[in-house]
C-alpha atoms as a PDB file:
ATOM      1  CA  UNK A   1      86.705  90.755 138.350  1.00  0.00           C
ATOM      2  CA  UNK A   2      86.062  93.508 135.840  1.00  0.00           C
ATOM      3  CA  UNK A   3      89.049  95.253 136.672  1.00  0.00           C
ATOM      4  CA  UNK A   4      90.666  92.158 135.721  1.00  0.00           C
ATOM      5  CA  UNK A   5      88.774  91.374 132.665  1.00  0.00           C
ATOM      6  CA  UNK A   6      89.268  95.403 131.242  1.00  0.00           C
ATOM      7  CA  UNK A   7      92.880  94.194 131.856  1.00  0.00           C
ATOM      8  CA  UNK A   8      92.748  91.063 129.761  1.00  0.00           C
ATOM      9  CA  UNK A   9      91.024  93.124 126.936  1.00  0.00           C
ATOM     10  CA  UNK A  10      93.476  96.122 126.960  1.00  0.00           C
ATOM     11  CA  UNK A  11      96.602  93.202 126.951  1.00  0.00           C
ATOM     12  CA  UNK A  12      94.856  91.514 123.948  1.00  0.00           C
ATOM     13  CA  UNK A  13      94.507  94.369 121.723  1.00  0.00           C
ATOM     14  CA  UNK A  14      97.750  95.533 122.348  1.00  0.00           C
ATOM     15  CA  UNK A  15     100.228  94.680 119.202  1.00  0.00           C
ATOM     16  CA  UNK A  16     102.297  92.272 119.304  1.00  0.00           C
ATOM     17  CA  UNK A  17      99.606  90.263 120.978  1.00  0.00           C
ATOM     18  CA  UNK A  18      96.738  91.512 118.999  1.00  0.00           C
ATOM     19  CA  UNK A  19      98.467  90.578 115.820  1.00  0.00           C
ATOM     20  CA  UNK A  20      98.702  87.380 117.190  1.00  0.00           C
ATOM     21  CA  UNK A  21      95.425  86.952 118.470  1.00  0.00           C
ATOM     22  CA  UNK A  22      93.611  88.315 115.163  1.00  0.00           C
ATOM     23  CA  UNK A  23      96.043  85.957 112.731  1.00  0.00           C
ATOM     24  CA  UNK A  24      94.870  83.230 114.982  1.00  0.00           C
ATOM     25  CA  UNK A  25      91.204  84.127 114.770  1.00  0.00           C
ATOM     26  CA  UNK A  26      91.280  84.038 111.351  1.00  0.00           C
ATOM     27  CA  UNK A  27      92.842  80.686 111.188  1.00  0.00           C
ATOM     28  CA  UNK A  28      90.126  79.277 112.954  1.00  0.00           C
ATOM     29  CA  UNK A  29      87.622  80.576 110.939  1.00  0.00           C
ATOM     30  CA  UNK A  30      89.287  79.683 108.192  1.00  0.00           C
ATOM     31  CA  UNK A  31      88.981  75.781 109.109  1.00  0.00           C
ATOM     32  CA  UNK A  32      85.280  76.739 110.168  1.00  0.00           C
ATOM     33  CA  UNK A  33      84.385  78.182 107.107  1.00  0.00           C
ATOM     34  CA  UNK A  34      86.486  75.100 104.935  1.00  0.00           C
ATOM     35  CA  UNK A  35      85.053  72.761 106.947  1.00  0.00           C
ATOM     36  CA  UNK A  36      81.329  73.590 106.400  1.00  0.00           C
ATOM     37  CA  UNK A  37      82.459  74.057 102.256  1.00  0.00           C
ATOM     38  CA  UNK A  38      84.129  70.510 102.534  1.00  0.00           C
ATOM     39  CA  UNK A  39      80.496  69.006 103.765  1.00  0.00           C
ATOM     40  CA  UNK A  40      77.849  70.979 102.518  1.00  0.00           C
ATOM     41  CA  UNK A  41      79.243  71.235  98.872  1.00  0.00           C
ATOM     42  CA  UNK A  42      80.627  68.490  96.391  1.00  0.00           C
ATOM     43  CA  UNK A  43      83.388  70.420  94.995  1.00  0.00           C
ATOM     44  CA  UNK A  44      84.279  66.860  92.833  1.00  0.00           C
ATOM     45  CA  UNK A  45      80.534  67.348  91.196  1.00  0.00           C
ATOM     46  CA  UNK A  46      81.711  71.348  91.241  1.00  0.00           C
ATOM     47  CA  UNK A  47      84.970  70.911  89.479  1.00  0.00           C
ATOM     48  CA  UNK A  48      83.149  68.622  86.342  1.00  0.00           C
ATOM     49  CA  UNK A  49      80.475  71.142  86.348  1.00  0.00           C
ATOM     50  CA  UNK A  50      82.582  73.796  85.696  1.00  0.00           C
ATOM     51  CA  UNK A  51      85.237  71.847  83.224  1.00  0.00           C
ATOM     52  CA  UNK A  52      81.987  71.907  81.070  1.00  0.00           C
ATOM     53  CA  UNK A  53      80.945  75.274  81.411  1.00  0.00           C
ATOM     54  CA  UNK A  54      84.655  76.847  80.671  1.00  0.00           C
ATOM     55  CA  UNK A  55      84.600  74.115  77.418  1.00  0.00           C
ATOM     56  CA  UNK A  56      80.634  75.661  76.736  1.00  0.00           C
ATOM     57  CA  UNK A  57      82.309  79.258  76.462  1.00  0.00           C
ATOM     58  CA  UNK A  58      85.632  78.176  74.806  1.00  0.00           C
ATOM     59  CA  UNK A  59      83.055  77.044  72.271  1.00  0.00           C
ATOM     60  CA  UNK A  60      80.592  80.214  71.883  1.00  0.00           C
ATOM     61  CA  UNK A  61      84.796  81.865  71.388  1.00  0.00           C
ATOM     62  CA  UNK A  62      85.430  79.428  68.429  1.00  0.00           C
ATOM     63  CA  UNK A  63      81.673  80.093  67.415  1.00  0.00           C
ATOM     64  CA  UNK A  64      81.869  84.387  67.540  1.00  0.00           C
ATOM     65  CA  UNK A  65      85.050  84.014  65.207  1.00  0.00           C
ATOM     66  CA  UNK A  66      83.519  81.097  62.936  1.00  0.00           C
ATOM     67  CA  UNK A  67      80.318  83.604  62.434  1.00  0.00           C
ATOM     68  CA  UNK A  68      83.167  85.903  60.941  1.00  0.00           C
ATOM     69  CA  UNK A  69      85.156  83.357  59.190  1.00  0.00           C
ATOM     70  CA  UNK A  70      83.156  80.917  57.732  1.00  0.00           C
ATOM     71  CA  UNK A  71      78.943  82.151  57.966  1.00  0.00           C
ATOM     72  CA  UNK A  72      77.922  78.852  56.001  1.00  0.00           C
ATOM     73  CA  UNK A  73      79.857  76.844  58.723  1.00  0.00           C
ATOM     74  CA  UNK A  74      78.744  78.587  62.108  1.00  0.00           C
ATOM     75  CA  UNK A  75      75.008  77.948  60.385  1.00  0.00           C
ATOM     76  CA  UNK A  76      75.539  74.639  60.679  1.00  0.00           C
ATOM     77  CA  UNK A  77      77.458  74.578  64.036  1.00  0.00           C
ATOM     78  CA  UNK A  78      75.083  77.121  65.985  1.00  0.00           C
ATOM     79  CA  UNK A  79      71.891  74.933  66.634  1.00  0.00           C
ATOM     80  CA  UNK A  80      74.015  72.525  68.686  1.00  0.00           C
ATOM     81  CA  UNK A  81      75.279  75.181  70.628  1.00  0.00           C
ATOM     82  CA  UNK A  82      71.963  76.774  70.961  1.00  0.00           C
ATOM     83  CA  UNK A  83      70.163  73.867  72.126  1.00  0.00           C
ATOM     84  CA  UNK A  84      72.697  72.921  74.890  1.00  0.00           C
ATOM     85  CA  UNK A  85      73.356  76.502  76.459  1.00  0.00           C
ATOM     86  CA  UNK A  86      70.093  76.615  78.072  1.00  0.00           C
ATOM     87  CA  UNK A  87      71.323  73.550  80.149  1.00  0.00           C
ATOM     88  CA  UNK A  88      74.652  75.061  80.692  1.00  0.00           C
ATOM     89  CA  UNK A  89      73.004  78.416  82.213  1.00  0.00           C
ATOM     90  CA  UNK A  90      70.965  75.703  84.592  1.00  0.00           C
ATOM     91  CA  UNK A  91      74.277  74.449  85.985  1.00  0.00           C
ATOM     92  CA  UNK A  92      75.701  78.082  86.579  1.00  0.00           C
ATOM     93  CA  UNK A  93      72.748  78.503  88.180  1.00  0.00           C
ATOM     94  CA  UNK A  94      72.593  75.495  90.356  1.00  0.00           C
ATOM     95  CA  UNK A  95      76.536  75.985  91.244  1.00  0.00           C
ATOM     96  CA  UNK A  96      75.454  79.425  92.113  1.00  0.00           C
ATOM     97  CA  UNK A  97      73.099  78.184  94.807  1.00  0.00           C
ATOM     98  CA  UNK A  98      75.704  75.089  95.910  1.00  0.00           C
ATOM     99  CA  UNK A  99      78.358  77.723  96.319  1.00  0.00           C
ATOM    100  CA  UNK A 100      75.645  79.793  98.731  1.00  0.00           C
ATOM    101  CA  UNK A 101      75.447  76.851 100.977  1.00  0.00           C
ATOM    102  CA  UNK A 102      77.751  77.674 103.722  1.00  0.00           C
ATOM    103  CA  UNK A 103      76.650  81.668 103.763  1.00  0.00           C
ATOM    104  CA  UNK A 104      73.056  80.132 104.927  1.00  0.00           C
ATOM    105  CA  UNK A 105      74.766  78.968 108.179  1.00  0.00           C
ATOM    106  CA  UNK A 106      77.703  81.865 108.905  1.00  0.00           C
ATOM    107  CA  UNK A 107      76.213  84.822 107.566  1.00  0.00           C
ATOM    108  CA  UNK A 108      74.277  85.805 111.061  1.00  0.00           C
ATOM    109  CA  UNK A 109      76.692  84.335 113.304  1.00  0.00           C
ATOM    110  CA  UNK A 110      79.412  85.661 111.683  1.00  0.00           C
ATOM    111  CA  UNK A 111      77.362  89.500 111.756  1.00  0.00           C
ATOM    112  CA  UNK A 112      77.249  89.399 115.526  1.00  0.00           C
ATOM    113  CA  UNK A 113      80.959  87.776 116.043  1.00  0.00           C
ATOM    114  CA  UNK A 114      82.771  90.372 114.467  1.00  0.00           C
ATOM    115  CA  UNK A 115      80.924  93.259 115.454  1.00  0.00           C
ATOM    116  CA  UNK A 116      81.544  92.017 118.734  1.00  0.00           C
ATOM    117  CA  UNK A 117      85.378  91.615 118.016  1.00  0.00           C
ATOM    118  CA  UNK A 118      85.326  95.092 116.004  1.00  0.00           C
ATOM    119  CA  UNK A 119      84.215  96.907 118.718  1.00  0.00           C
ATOM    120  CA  UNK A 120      87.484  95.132 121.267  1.00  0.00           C
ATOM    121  CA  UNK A 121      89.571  97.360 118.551  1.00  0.00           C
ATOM    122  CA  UNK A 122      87.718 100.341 118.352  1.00  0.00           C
ATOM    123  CA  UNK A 123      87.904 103.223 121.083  1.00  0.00           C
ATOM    124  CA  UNK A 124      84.399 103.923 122.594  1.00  0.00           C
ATOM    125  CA  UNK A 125      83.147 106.987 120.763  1.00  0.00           C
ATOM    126  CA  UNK A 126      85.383 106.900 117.386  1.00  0.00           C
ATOM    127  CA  UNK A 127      85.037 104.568 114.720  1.00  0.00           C
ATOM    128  CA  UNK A 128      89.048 104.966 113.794  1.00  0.00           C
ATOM    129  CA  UNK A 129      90.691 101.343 115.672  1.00  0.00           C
ATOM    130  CA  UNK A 130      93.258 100.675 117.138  1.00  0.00           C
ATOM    131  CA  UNK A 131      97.224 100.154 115.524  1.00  0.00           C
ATOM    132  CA  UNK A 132      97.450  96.366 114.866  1.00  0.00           C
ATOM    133  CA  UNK A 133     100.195  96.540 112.486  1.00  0.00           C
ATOM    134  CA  UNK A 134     102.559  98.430 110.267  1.00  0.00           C
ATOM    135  CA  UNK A 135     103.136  97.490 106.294  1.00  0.00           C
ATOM    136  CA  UNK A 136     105.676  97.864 104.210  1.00  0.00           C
ATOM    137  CA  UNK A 137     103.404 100.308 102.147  1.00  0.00           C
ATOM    138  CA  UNK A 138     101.395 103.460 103.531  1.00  0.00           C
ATOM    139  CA  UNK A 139      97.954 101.735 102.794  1.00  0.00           C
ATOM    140  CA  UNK A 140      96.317 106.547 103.617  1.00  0.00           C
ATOM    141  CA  UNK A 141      99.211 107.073 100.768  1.00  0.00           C
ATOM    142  CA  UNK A 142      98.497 104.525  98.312  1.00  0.00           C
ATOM    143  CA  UNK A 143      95.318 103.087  98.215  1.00  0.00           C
ATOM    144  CA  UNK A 144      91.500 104.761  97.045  1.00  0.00           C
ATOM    145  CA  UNK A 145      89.961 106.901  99.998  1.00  0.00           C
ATOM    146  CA  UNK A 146      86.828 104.896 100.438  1.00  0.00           C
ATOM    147  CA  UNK A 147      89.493 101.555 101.079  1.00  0.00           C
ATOM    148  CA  UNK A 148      91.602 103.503 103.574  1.00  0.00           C
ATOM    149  CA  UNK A 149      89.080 105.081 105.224  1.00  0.00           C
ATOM    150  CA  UNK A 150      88.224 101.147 106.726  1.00  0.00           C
ATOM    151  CA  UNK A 151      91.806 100.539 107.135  1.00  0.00           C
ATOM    152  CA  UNK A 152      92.857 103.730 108.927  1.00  0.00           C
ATOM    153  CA  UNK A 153      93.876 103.760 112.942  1.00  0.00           C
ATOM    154  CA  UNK A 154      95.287 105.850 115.345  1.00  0.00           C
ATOM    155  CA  UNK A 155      96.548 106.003 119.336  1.00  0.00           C
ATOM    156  CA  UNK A 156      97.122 108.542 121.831  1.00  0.00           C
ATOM    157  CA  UNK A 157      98.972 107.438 125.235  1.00  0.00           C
ATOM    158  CA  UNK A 158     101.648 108.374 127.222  1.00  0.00           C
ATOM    159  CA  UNK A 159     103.977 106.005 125.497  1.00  0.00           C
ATOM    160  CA  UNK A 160     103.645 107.757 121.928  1.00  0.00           C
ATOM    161  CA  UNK A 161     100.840 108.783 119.478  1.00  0.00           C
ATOM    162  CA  UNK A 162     100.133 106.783 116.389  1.00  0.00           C
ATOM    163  CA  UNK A 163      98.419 109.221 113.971  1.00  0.00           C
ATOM    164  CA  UNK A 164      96.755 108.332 110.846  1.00  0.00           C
ATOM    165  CA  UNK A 165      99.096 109.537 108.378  1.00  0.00           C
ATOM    166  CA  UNK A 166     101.906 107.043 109.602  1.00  0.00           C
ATOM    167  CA  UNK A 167     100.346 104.072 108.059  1.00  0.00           C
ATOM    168  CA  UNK A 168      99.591 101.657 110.951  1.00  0.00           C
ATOM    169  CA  UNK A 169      96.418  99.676 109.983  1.00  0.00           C
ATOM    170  CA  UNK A 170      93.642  98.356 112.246  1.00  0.00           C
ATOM    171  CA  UNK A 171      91.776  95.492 113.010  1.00  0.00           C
ATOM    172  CA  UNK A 172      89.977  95.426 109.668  1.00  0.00           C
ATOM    173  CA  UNK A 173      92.930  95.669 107.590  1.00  0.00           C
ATOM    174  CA  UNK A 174      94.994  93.312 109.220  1.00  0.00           C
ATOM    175  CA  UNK A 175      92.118  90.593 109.365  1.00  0.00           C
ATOM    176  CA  UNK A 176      91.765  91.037 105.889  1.00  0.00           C
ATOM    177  CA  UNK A 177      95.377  90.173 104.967  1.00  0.00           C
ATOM    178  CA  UNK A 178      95.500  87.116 107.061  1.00  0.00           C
ATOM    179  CA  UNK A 179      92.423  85.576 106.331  1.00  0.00           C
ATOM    180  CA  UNK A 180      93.262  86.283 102.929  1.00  0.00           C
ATOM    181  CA  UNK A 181      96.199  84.435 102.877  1.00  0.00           C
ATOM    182  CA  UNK A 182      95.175  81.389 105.738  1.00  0.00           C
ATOM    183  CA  UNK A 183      92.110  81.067 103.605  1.00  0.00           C
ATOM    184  CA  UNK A 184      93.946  80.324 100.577  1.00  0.00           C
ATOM    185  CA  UNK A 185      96.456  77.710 101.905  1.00  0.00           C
ATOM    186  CA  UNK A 186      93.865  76.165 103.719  1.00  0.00           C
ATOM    187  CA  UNK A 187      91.574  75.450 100.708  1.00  0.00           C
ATOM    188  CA  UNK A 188      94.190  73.929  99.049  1.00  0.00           C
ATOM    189  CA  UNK A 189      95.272  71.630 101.453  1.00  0.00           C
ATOM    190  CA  UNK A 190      91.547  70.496 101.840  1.00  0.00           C
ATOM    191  CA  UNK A 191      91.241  70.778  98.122  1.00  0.00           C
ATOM    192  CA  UNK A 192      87.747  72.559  98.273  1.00  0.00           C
ATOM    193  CA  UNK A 193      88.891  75.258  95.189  1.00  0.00           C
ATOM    194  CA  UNK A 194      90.346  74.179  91.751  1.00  0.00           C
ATOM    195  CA  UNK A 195      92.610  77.477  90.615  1.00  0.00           C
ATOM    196  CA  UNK A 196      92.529  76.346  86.817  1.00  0.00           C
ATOM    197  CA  UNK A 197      88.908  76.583  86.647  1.00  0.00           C
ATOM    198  CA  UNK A 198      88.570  79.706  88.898  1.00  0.00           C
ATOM    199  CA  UNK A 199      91.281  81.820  87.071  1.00  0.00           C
ATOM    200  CA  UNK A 200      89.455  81.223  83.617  1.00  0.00           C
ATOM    201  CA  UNK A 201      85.770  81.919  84.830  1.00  0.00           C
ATOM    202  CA  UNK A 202      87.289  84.810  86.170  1.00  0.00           C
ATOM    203  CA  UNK A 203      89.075  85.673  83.669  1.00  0.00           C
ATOM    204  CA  UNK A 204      86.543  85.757  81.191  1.00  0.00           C
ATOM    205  CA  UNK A 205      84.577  88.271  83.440  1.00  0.00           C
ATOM    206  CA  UNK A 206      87.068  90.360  81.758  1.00  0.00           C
ATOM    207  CA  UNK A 207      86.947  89.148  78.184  1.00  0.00           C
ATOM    208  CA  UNK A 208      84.528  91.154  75.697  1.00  0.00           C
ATOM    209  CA  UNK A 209      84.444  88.413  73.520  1.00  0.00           C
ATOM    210  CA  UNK A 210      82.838  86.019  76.460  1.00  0.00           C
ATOM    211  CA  UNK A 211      80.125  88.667  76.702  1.00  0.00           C
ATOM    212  CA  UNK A 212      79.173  88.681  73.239  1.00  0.00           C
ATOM    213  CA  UNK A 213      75.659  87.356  72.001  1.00  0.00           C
ATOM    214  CA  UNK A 214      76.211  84.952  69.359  1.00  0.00           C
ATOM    215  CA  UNK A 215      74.508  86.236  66.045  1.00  0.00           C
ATOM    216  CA  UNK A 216      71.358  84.719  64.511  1.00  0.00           C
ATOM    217  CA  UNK A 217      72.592  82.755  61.725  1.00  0.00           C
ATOM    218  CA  UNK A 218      70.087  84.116  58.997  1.00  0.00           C
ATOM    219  CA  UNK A 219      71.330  87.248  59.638  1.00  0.00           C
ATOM    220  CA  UNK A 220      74.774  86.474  58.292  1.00  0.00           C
ATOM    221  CA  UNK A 221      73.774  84.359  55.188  1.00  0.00           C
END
């Protein structure tokens, strides 16, 4: 029975299977994951929220380059911005929290799960894994150290050796690229993410502008 069970184990994380059995993994925790968003979270509620949060900081925008333009003007504007931002940095807030919801419930599960599964593609003793796949790009030639270091494998068998310098990645690396991508199509077929509204809040992450304090009014006049 464990002869036959070590057997089972070294047949599953052998590629081609063990691409397929990781791309199906992360299907199904894709759905899991979805699932729990889709009932734990009102992504309706979310999706107004937010519409009125990116309109908040389209505003402050307008307000930064009225301050510059027009002082007398943005004296006159900038109370009624002031007194609703304080609500507006509730709702971030709150969304925050709503967008937390699922974590509470696969954070541990999901610990022990793939540290279980990690450890089916990693030789006893090493912490390099096991070849899953090979990518168009060397991931050791291309990509930061600290990233390749996670993604790195290697094999030694009578068959042929896989080093680390050829580019095969392991389990990590290849998880990562399909629940990447199964994660995405599945949200939007259950239409639990809004792109519009996560490329601008995202984008203004980025924008200097977005960060800016809006002056004190006396100040300017």
């Amino acid at each position: 029975m464990i002869l036959a069970w070590a057997d089972f184990i070294s047949w599953l994380t052998t590629p081609p299977i063990s691409m397929g059995f990781i791309f199906f993994v992360s299907i199904l925790i894709s759905l899991f994951s979805t699932f729990l968003n889709k009932v734990l979270v009102d992504h309706d509620k979310m999706n107004r929220q937010q519409d009125v949060i990116n309109e908040h900081k389209k505003r402050k925008k307008e307000l930064l380059q009225l301050s510059e333009d027009n002082p007398k003007r943005y004296a006159k504007e900038y109370p009624k911005w002031q007194r609703r931002d304080p609500s507006v940095k509730n709702m971030e807030q709150k969304m925050s929290l709503q967008r937390l919801k699922p974590s509470c419930f696969t954070f541990l599960p999901m610990i022990i799960f793939f540290s279980i599964l990690r450890s089916m593609f990693t030789p006893e003793g090493s912490s390099i894994q096991f070849p899953i796949a090979s990518g168009s790009m060397n991931p050791m030639q291309e990509f930061p150290a600290i990233l390749s270091s996670m993604l790195q494998s290697e094999m030694f068998s009578v068959l042929g050796n896989i080093v680390i310098d050829t580019g095969f990645i392991g389990f990590t690396g290849w998880y990562m690229l399909c629940s990447f991508t199964n994660s995405t199509i599945i949200n939007k077929l259950f239409k639990v993410s809004k792109p519009s509204s996560s490329g601008q809040g995202l984008g203004s992450m980025f924008d200097t502008k977005a960060q800016e304090d809006l002056p004190n009014p006396k100040s300017l006049l």
